[in-house]
C-alpha atoms as a PDB file:
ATOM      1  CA  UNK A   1       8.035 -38.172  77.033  1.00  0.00           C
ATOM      2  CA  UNK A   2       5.166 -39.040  78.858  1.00  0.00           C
ATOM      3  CA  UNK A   3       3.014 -38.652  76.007  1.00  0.00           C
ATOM      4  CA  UNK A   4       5.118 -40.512  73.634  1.00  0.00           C
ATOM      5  CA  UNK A   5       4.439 -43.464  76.004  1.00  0.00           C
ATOM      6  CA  UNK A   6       0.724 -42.945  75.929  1.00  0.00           C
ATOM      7  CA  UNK A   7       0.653 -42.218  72.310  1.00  0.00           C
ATOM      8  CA  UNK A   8       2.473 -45.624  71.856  1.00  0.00           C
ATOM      9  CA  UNK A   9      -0.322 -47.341  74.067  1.00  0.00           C
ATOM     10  CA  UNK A  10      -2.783 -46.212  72.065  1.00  0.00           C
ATOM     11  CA  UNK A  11      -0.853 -47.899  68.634  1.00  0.00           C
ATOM     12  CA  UNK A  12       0.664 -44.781  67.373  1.00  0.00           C
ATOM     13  CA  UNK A  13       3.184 -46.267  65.191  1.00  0.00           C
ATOM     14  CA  UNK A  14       4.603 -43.300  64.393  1.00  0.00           C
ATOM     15  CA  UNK A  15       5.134 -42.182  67.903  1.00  0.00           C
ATOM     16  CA  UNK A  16       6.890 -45.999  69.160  1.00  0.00           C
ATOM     17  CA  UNK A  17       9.177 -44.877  66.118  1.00  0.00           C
ATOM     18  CA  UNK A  18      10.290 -41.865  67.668  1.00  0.00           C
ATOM     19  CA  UNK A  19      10.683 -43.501  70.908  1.00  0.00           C
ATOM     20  CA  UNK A  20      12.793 -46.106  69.241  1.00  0.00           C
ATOM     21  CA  UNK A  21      14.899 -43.874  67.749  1.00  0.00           C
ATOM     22  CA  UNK A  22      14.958 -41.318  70.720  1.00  0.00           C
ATOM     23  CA  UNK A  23      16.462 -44.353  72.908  1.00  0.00           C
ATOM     24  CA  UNK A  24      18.043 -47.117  70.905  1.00  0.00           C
ATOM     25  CA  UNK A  25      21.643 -45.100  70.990  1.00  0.00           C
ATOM     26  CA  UNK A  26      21.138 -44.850  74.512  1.00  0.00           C
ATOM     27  CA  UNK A  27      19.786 -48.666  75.043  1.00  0.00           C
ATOM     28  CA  UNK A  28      22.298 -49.874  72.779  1.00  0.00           C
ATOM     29  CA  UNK A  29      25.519 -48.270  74.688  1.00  0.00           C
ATOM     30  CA  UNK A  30      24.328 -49.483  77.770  1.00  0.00           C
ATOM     31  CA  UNK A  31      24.100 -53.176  76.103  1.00  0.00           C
ATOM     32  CA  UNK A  32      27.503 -53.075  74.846  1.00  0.00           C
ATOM     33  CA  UNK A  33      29.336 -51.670  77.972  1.00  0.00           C
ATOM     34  CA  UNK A  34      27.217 -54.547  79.871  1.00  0.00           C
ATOM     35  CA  UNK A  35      28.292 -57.156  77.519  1.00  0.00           C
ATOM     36  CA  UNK A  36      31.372 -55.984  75.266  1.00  0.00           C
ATOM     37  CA  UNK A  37      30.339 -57.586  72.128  1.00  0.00           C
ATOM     38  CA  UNK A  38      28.791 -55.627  69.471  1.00  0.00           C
ATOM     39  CA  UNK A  39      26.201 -58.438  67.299  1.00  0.00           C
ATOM     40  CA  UNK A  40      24.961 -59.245  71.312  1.00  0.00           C
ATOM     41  CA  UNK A  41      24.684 -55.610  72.106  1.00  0.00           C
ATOM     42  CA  UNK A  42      22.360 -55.759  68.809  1.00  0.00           C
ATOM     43  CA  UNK A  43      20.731 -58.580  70.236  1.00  0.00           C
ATOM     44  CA  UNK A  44      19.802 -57.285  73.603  1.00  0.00           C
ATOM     45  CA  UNK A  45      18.966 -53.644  72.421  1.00  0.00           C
ATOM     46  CA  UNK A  46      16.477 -55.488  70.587  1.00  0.00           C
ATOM     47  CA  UNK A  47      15.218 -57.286  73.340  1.00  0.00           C
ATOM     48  CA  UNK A  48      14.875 -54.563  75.256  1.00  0.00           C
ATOM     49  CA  UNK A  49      12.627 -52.481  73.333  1.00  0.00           C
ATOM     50  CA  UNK A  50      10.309 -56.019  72.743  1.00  0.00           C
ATOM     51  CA  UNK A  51      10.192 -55.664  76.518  1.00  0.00           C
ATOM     52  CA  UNK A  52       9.628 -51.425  76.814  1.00  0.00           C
ATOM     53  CA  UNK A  53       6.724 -52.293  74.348  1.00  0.00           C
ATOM     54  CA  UNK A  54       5.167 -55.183  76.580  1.00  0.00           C
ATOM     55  CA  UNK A  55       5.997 -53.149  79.520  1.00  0.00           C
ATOM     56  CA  UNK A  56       4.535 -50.388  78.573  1.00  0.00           C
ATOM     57  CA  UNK A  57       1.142 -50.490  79.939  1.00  0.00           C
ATOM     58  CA  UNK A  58       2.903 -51.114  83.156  1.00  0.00           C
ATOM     59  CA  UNK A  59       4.455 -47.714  83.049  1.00  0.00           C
ATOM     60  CA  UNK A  60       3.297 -45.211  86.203  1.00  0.00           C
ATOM     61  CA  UNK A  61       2.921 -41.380  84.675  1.00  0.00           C
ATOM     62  CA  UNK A  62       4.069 -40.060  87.369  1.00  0.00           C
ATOM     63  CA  UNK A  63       7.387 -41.721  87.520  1.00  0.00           C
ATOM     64  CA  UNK A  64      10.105 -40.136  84.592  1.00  0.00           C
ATOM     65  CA  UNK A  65       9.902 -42.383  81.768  1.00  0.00           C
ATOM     66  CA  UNK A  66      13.808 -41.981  80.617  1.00  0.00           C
ATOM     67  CA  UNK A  67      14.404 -43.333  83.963  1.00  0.00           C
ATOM     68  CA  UNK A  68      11.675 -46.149  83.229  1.00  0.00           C
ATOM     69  CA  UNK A  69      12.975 -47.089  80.317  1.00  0.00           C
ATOM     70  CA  UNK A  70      16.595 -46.936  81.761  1.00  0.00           C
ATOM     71  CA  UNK A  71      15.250 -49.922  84.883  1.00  0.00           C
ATOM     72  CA  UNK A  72      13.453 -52.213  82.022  1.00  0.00           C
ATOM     73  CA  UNK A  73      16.670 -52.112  80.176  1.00  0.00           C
ATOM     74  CA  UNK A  74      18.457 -53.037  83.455  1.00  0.00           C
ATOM     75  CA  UNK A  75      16.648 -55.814  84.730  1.00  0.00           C
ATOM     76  CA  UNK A  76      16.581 -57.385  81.202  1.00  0.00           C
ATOM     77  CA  UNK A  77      20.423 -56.734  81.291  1.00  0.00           C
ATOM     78  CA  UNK A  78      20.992 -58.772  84.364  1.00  0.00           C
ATOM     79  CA  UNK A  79      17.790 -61.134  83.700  1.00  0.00           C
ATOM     80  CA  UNK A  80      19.611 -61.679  80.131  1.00  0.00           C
ATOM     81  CA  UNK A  81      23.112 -62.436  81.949  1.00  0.00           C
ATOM     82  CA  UNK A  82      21.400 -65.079  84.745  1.00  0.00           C
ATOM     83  CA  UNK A  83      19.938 -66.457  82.462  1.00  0.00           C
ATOM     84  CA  UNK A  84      22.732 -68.179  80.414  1.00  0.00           C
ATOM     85  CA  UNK A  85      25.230 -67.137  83.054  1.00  0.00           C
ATOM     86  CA  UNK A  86      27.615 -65.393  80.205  1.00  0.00           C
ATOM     87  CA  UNK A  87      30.965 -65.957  79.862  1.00  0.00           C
ATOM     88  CA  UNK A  88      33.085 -62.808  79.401  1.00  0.00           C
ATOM     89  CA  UNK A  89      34.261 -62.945  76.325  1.00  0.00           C
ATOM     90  CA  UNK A  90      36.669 -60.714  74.555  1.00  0.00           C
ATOM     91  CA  UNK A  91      35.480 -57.375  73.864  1.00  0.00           C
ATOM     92  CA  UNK A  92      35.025 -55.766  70.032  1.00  0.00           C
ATOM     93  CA  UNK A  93      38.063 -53.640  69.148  1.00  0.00           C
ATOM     94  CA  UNK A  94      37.358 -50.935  66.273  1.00  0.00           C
ATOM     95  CA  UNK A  95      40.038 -49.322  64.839  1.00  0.00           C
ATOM     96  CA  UNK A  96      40.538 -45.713  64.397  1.00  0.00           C
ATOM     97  CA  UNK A  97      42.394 -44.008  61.266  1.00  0.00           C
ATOM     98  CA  UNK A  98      43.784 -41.049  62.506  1.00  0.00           C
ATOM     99  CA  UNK A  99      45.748 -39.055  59.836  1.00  0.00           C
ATOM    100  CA  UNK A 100      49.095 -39.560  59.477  1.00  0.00           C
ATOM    101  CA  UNK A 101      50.164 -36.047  61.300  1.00  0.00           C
ATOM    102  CA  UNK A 102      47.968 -37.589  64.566  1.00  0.00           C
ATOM    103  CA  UNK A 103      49.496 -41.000  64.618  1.00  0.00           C
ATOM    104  CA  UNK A 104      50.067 -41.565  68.084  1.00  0.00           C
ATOM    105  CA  UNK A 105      53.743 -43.487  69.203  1.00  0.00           C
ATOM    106  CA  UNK A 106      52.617 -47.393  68.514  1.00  0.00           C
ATOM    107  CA  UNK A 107      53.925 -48.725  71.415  1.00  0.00           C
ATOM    108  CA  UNK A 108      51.979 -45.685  73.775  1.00  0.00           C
ATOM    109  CA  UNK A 109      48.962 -46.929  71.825  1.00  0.00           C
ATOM    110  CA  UNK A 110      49.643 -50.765  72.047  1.00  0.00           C
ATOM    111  CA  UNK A 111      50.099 -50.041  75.778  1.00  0.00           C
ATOM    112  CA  UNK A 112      46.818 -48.024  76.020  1.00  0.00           C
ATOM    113  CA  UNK A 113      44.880 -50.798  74.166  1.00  0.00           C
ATOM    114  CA  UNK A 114      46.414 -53.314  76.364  1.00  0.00           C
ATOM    115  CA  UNK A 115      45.286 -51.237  79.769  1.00  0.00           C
ATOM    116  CA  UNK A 116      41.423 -51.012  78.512  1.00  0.00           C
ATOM    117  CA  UNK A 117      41.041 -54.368  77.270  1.00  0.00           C
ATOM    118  CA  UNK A 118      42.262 -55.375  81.119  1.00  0.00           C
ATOM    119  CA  UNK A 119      39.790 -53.283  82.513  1.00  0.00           C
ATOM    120  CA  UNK A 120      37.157 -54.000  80.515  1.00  0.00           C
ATOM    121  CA  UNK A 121      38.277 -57.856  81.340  1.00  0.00           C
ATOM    122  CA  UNK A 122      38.164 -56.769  85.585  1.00  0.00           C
ATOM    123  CA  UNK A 123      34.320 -54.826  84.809  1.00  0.00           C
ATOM    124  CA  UNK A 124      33.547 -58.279  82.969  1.00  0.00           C
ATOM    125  CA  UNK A 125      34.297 -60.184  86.246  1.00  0.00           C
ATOM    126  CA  UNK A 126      32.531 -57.813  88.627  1.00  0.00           C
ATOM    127  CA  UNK A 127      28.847 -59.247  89.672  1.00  0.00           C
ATOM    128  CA  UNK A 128      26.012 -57.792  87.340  1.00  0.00           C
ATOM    129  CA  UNK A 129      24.702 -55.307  90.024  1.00  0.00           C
ATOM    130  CA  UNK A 130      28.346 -54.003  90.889  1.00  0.00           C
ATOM    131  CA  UNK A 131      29.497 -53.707  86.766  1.00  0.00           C
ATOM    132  CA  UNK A 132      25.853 -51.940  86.161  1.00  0.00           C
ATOM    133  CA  UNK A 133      26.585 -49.451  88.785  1.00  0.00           C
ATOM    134  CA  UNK A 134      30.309 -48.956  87.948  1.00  0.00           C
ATOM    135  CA  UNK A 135      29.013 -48.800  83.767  1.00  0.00           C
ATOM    136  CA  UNK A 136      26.273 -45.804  85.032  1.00  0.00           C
ATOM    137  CA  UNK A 137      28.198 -43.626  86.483  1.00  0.00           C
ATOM    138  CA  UNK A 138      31.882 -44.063  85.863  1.00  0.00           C
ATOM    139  CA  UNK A 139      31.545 -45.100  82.207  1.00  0.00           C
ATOM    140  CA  UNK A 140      28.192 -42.937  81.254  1.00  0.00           C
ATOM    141  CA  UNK A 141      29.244 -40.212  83.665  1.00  0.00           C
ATOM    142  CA  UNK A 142      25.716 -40.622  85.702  1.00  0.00           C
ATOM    143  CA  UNK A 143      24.798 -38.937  88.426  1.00  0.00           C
ATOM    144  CA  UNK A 144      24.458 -40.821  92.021  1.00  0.00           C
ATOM    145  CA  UNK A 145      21.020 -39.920  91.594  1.00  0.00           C
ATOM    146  CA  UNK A 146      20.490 -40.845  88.256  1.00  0.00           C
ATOM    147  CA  UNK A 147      22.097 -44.474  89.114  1.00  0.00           C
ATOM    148  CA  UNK A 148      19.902 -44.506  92.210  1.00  0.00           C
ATOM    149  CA  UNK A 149      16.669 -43.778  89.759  1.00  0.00           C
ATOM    150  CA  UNK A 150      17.642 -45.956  87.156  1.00  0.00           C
ATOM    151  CA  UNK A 151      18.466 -48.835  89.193  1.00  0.00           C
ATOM    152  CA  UNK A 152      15.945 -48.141  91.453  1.00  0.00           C
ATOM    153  CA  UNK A 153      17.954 -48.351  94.958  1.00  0.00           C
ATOM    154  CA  UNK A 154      18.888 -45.748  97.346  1.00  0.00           C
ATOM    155  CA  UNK A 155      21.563 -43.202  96.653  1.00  0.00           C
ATOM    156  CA  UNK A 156      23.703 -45.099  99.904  1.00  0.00           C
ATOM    157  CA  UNK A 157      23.635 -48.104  98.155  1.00  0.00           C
ATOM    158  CA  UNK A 158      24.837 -46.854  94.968  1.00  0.00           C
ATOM    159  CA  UNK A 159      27.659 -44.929  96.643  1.00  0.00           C
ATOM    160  CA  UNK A 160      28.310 -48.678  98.424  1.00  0.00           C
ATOM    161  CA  UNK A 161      28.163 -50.826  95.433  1.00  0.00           C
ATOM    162  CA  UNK A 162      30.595 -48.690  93.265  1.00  0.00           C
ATOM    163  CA  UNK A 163      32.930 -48.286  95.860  1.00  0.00           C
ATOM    164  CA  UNK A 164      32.548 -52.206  96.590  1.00  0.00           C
ATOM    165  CA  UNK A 165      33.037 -52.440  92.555  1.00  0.00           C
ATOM    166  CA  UNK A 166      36.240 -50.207  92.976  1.00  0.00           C
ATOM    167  CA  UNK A 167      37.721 -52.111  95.278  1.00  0.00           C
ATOM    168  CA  UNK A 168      36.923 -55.479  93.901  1.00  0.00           C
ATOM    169  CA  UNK A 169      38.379 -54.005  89.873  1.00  0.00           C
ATOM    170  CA  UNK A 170      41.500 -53.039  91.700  1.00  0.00           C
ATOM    171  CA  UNK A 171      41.935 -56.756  93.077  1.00  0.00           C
ATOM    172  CA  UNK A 172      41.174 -58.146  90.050  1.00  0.00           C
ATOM    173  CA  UNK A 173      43.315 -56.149  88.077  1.00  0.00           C
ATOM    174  CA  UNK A 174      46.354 -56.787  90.324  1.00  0.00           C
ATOM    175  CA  UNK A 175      46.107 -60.394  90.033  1.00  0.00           C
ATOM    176  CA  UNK A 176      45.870 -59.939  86.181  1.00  0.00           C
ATOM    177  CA  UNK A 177      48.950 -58.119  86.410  1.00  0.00           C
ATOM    178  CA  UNK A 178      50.638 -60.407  88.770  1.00  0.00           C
ATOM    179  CA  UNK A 179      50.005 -63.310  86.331  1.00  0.00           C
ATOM    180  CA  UNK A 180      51.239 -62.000  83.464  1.00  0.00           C
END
């Protein structure tokens, strides 16, 4: 990867293509679990790789560059969300056909729907550095370490912040519940 990035210094077009492609899935999941809105997700994925490209004669060889381009999408995550200070809005919903022998019960479904779009509402409220950390590794299955790298903090503070973002999510969530 490391010489994809200096390739792409150097104005190999073909090789920024293959880094687009290699990380705009990637990028663009970890826009849309940040934000919850698909055309904004678009937006900011975008953004993002404007950024990796003006960032990347910045870009230390000796660091990993996933990683690297993991912290620029970050910081223009939460720069993006200070910014215009964001209100949560309601997340995208895409349905799913299943076949008619896989229908799941309605009401188990309706009731499933319901319980995500209230968590998804209680990540929504969290602070940017607690729903990040909470997104990395609970949502994308991340490693401590690989939250720690990509957010650039120590592996403590990760631990701290999620279990911070735990406990906040479950007080949120109960007074959701309480109110309805």
């Amino acid at each position: 990867m490391e010489k994809l990035a200096k390739e792409c210094l150097e104005g190999n077009t073909e090789a920024w293509r293959l880094l687009v492609d290699t990380f705009s899935k990637k990028i663009f999941n970890l826009a849309y679990q940040f934000c919850g809105r698909y055309e904004e997700a678009e937006d900011l994925t975008q953004e993002i790789f404007m950024k990796i490209f003006t960032s990347l004669p910045k870009y230390d060889g000796r660091k990993n560059f996933t990683a690297w381009i993991l912290v620029v999408a970050k910081n223009h995550l939460i720069d993006s969300y200070r910014q215009t200070k964001r209100k949560i809005r309601p997340r995208d919903n895409f349905d799913v056909h299943l076949p008619a022998n896989l229908t799941p019960d309605p009401e188990v479904e309706m009731i499933a729907e319901q319980e995500r779009q209230l968590i998804w509402k209680g990540i929504g409220k969290l602070s940017p550095d607690l729903r990040l950390a909470i997104i990395l590794k609970e949502i994308q299955g991340k490693s401590y370490e690989e939250v720690a790298e990509i957010l650039n903090i120590p592996v403590g503070t990760v631990k701290s912040r999620i279990n911070r973002g735990k406990l906040q999510l479950a007080q949120i969530l109960t007074q959701e519940v309480n109110q309805t």
